[in-house]
PDB file of N, CA and C in Angstrom:
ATOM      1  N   UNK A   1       5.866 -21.179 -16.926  1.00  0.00           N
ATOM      2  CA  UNK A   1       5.175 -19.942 -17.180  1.00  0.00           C
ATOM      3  C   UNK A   1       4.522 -19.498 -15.876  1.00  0.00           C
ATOM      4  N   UNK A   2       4.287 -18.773 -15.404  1.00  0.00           N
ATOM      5  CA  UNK A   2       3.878 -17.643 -14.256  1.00  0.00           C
ATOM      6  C   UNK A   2       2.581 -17.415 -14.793  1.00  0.00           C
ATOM      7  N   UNK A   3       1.910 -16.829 -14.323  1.00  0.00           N
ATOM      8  CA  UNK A   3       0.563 -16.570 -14.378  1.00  0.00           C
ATOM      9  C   UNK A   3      -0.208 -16.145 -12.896  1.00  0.00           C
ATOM     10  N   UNK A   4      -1.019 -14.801 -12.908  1.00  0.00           N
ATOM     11  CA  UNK A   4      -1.671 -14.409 -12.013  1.00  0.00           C
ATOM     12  C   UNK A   4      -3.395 -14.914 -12.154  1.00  0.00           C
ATOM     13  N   UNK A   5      -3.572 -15.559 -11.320  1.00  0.00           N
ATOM     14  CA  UNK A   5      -4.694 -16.409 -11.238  1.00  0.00           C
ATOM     15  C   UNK A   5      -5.338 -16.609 -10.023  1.00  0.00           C
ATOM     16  N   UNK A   6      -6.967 -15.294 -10.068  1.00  0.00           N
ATOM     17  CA  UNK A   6      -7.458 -14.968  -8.960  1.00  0.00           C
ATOM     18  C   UNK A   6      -6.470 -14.161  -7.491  1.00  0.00           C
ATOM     19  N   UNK A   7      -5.603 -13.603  -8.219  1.00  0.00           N
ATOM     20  CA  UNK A   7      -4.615 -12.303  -7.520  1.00  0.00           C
ATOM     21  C   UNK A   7      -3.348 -13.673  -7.093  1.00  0.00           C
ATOM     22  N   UNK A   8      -3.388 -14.325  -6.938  1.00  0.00           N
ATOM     23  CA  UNK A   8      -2.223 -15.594  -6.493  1.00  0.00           C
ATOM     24  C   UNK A   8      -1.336 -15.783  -7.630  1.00  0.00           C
ATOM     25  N   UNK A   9       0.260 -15.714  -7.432  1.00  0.00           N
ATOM     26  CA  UNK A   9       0.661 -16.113  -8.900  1.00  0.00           C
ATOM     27  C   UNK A   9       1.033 -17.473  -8.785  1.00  0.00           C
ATOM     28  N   UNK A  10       0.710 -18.111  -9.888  1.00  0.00           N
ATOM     29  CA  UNK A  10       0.858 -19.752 -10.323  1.00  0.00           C
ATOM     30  C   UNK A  10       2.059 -19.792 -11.233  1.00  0.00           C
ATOM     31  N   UNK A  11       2.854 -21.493 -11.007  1.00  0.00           N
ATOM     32  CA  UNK A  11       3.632 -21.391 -12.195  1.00  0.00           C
ATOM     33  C   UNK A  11       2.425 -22.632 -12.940  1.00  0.00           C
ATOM     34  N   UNK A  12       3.100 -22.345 -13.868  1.00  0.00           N
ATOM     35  CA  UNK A  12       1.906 -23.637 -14.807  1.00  0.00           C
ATOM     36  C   UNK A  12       3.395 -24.192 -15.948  1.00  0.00           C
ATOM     37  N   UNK A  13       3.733 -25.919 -15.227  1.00  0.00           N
ATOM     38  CA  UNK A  13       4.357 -26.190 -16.221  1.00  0.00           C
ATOM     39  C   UNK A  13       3.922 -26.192 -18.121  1.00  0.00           C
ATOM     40  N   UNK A  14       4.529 -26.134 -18.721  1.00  0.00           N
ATOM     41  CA  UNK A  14       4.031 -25.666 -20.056  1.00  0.00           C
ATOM     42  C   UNK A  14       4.970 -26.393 -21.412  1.00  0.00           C
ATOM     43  N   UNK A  15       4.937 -27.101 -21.879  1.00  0.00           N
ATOM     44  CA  UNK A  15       5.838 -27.774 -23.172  1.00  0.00           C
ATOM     45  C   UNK A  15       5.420 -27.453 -24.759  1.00  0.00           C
ATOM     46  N   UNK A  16       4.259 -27.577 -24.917  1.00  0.00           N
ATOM     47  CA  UNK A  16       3.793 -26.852 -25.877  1.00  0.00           C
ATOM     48  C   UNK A  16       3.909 -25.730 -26.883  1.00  0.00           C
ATOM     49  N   UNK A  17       4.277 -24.951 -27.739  1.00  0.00           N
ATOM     50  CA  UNK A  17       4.727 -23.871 -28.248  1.00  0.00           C
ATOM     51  C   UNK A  17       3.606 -22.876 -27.781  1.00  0.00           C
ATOM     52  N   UNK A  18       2.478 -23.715 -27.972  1.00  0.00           N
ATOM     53  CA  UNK A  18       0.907 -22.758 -27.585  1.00  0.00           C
ATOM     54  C   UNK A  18       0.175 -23.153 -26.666  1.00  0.00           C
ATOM     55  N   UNK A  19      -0.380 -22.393 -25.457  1.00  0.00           N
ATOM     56  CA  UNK A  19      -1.088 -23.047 -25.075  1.00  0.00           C
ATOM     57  C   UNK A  19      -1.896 -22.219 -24.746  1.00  0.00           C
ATOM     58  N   UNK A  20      -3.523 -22.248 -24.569  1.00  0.00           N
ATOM     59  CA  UNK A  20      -4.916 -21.740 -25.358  1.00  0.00           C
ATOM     60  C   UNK A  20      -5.682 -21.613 -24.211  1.00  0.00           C
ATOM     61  N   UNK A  21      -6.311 -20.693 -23.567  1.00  0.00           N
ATOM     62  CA  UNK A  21      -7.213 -20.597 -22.572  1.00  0.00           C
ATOM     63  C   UNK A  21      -7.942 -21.997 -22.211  1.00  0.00           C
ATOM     64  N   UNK A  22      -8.512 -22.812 -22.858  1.00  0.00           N
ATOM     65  CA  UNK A  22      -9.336 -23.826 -23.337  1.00  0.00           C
ATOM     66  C   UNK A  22      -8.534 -25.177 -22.494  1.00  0.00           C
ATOM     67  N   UNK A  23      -7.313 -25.166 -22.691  1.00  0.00           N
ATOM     68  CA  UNK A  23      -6.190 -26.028 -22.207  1.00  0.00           C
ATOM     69  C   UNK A  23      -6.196 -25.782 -20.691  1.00  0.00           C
ATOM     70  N   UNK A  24      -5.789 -24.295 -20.194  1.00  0.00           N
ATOM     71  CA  UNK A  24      -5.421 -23.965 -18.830  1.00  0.00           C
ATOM     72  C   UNK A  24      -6.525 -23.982 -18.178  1.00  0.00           C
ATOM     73  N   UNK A  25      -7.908 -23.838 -18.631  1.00  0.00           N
ATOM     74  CA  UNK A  25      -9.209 -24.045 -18.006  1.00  0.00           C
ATOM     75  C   UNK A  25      -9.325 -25.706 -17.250  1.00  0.00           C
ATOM     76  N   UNK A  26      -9.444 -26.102 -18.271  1.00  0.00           N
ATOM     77  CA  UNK A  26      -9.509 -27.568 -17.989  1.00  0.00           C
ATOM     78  C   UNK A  26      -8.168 -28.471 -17.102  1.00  0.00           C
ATOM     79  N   UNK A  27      -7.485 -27.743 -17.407  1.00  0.00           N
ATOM     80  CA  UNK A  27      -5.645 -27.869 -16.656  1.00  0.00           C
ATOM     81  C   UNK A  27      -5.553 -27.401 -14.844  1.00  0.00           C
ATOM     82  N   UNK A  28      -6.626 -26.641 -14.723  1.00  0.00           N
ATOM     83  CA  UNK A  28      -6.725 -25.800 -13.415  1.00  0.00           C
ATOM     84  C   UNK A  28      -8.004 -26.849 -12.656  1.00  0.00           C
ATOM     85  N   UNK A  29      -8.732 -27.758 -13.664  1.00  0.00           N
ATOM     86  CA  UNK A  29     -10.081 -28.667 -13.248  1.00  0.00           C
ATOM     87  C   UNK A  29     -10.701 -28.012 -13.110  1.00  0.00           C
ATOM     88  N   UNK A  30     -11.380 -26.330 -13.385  1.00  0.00           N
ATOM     89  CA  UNK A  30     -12.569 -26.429 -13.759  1.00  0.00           C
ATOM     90  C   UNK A  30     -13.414 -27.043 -14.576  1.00  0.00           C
ATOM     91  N   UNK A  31     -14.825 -26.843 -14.739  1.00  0.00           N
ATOM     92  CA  UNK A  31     -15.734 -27.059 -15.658  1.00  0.00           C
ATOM     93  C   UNK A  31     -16.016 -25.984 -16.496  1.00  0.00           C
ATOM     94  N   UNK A  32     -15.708 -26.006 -17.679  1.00  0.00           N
ATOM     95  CA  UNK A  32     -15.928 -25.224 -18.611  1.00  0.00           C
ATOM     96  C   UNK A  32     -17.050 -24.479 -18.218  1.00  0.00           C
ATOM     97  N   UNK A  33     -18.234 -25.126 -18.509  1.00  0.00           N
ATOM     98  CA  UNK A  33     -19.524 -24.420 -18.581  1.00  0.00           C
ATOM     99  C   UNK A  33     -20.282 -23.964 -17.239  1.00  0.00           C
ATOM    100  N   UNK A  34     -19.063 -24.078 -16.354  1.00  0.00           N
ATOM    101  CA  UNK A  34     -19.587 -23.162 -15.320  1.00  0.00           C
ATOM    102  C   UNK A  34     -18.604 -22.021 -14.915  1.00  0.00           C
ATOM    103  N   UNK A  35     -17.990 -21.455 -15.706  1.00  0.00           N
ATOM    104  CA  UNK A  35     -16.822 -20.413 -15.089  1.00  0.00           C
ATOM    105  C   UNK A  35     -17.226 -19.100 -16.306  1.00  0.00           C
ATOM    106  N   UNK A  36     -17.213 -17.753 -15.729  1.00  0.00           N
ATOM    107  CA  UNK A  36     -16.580 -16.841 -16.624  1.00  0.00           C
ATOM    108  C   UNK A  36     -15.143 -16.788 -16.661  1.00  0.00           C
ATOM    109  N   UNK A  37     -14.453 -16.595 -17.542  1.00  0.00           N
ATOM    110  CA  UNK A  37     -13.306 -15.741 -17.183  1.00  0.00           C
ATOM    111  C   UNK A  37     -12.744 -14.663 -17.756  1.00  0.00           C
ATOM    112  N   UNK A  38     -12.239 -13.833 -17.356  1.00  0.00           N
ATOM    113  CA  UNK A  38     -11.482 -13.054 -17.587  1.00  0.00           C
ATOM    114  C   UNK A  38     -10.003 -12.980 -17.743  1.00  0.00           C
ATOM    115  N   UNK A  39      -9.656 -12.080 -19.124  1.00  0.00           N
ATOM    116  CA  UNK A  39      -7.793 -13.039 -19.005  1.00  0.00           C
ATOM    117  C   UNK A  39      -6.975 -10.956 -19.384  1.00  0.00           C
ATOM    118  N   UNK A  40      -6.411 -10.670 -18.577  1.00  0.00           N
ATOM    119  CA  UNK A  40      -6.013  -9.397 -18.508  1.00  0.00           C
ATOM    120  C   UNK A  40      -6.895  -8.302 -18.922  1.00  0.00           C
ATOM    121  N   UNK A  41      -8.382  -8.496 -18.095  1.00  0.00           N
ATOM    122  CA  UNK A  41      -9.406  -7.403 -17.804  1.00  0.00           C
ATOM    123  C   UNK A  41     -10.280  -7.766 -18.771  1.00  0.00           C
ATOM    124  N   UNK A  42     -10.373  -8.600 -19.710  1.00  0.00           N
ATOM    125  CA  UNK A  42     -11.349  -8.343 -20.890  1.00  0.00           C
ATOM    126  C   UNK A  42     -11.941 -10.072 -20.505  1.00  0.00           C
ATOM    127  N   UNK A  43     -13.101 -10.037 -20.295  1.00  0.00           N
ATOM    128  CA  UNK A  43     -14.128 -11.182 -20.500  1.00  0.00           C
ATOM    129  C   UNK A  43     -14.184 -11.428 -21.824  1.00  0.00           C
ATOM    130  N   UNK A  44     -13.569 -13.138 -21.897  1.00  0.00           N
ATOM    131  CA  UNK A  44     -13.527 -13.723 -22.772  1.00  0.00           C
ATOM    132  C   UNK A  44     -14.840 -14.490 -22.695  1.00  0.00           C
ATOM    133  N   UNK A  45     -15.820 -14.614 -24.455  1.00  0.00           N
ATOM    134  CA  UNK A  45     -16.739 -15.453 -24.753  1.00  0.00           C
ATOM    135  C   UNK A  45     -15.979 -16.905 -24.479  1.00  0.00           C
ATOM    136  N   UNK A  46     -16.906 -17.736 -23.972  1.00  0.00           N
ATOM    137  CA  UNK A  46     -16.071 -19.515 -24.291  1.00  0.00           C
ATOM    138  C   UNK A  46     -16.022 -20.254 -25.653  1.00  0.00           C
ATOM    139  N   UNK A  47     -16.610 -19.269 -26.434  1.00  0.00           N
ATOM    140  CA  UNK A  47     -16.675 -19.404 -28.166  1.00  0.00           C
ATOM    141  C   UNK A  47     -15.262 -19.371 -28.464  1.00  0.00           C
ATOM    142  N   UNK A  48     -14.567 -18.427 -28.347  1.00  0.00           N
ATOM    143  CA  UNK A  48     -12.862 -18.300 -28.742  1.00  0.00           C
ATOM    144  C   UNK A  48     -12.094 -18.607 -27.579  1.00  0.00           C
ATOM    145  N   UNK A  49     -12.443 -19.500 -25.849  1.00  0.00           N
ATOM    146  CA  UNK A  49     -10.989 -20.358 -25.413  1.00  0.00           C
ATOM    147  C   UNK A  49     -10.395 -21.159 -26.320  1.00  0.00           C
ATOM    148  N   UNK A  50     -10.782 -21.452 -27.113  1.00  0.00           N
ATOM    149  CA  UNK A  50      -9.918 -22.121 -27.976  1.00  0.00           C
ATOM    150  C   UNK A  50      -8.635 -21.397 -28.660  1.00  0.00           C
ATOM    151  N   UNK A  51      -9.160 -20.285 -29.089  1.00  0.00           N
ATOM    152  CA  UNK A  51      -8.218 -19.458 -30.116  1.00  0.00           C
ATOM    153  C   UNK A  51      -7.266 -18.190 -28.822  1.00  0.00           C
ATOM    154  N   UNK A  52      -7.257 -17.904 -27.848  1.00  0.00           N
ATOM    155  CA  UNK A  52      -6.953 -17.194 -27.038  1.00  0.00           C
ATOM    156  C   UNK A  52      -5.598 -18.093 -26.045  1.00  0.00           C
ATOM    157  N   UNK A  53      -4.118 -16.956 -26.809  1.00  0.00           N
ATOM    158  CA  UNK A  53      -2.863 -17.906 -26.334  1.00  0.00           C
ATOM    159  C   UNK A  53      -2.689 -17.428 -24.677  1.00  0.00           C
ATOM    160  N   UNK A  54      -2.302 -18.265 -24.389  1.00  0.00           N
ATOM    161  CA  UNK A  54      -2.046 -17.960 -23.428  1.00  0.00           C
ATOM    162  C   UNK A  54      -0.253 -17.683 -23.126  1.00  0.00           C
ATOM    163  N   UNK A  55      -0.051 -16.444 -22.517  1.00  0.00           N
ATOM    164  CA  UNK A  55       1.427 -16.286 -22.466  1.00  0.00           C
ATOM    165  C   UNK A  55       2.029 -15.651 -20.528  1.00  0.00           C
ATOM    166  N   UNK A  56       3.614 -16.065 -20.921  1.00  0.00           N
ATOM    167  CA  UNK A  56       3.878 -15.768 -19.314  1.00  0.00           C
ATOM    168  C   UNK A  56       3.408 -14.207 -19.185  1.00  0.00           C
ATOM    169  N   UNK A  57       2.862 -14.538 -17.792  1.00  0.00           N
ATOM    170  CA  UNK A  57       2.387 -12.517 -16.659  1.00  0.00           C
ATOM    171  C   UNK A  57       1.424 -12.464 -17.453  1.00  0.00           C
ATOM    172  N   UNK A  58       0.334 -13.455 -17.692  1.00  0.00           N
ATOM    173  CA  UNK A  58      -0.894 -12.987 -18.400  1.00  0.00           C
ATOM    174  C   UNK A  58      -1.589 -13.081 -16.822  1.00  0.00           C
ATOM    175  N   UNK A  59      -2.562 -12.255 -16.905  1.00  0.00           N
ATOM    176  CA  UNK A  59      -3.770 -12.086 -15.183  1.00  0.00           C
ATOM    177  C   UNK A  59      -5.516 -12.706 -15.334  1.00  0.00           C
ATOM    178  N   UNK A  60      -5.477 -13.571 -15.204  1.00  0.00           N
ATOM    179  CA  UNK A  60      -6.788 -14.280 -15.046  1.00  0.00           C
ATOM    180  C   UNK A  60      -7.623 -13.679 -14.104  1.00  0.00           C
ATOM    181  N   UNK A  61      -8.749 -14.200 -13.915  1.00  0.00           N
ATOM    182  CA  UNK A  61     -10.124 -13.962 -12.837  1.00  0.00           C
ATOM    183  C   UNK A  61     -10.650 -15.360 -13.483  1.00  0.00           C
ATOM    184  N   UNK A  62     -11.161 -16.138 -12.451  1.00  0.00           N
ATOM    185  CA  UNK A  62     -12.083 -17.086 -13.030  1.00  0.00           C
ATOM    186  C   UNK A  62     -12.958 -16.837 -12.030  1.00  0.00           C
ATOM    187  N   UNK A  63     -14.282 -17.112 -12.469  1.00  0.00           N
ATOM    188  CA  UNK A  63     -15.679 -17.054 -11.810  1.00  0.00           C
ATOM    189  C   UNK A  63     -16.296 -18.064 -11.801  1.00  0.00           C
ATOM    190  N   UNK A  64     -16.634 -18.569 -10.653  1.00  0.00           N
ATOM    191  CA  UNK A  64     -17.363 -20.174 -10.768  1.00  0.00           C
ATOM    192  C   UNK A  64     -18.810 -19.806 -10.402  1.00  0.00           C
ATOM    193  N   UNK A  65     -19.892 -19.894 -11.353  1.00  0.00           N
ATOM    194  CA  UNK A  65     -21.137 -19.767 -11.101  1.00  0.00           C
ATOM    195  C   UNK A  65     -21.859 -20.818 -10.161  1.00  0.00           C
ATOM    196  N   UNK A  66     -22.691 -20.350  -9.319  1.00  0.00           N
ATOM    197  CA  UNK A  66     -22.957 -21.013  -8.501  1.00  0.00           C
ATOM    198  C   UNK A  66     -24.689 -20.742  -8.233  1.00  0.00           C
ATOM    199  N   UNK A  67     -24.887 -22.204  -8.383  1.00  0.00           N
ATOM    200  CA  UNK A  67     -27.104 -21.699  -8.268  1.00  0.00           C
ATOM    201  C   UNK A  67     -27.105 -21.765  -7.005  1.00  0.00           C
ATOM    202  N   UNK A  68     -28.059 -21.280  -6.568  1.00  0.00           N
ATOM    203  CA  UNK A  68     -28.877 -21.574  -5.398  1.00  0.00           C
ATOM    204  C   UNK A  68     -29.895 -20.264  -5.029  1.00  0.00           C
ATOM    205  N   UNK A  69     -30.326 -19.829  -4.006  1.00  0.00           N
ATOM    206  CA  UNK A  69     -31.284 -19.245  -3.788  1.00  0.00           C
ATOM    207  C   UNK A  69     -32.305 -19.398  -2.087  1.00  0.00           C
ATOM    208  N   UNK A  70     -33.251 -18.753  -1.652  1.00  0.00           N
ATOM    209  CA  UNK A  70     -34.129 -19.250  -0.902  1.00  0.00           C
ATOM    210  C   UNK A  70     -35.110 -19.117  -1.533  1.00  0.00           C
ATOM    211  N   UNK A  71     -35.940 -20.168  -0.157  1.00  0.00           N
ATOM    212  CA  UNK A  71     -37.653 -20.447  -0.891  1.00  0.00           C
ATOM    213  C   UNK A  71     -38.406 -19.724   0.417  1.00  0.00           C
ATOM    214  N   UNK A  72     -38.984 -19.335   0.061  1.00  0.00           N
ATOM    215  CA  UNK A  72     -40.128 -18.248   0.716  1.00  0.00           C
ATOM    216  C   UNK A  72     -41.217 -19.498   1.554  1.00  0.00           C
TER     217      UNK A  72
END
């Protein structure tokens, strides 16, 4: 399967009949609870990666939140 991911296209081997945002998150080694993403323009809640298929020429954005700051 092909996939555009952060403007780069990826192949992502795939065997599965389905495979679920939730899967390719964790498949790519992010950390869940630090990424937004976006999966063909629409920001997905991390409530439904589970339920959200993933299919070939779908276009990701992932966002890796990042703390930091200065101290005065």
């Amino acid at each position: 399967m092909k996939l555009k991911i952060n403007g780069e296209i990826k192949s992502i081997d795939h065997t599965d009949e389905a495979y679920f945002l939730e899967d390719l998150i964790k498949h790519l080694g992010y950390q869940p609870q630090l990424v937004v993403v976006e999966l063909n323009g629409i920001i997905i809640n991390p409530q439904h990666w589970y339920e959200k298929k993933i299919k070939d020429g779908d276009c990701l954005e992932v966002v890796t939140i990042v703390g930091g700051g200065s101290y005065s």
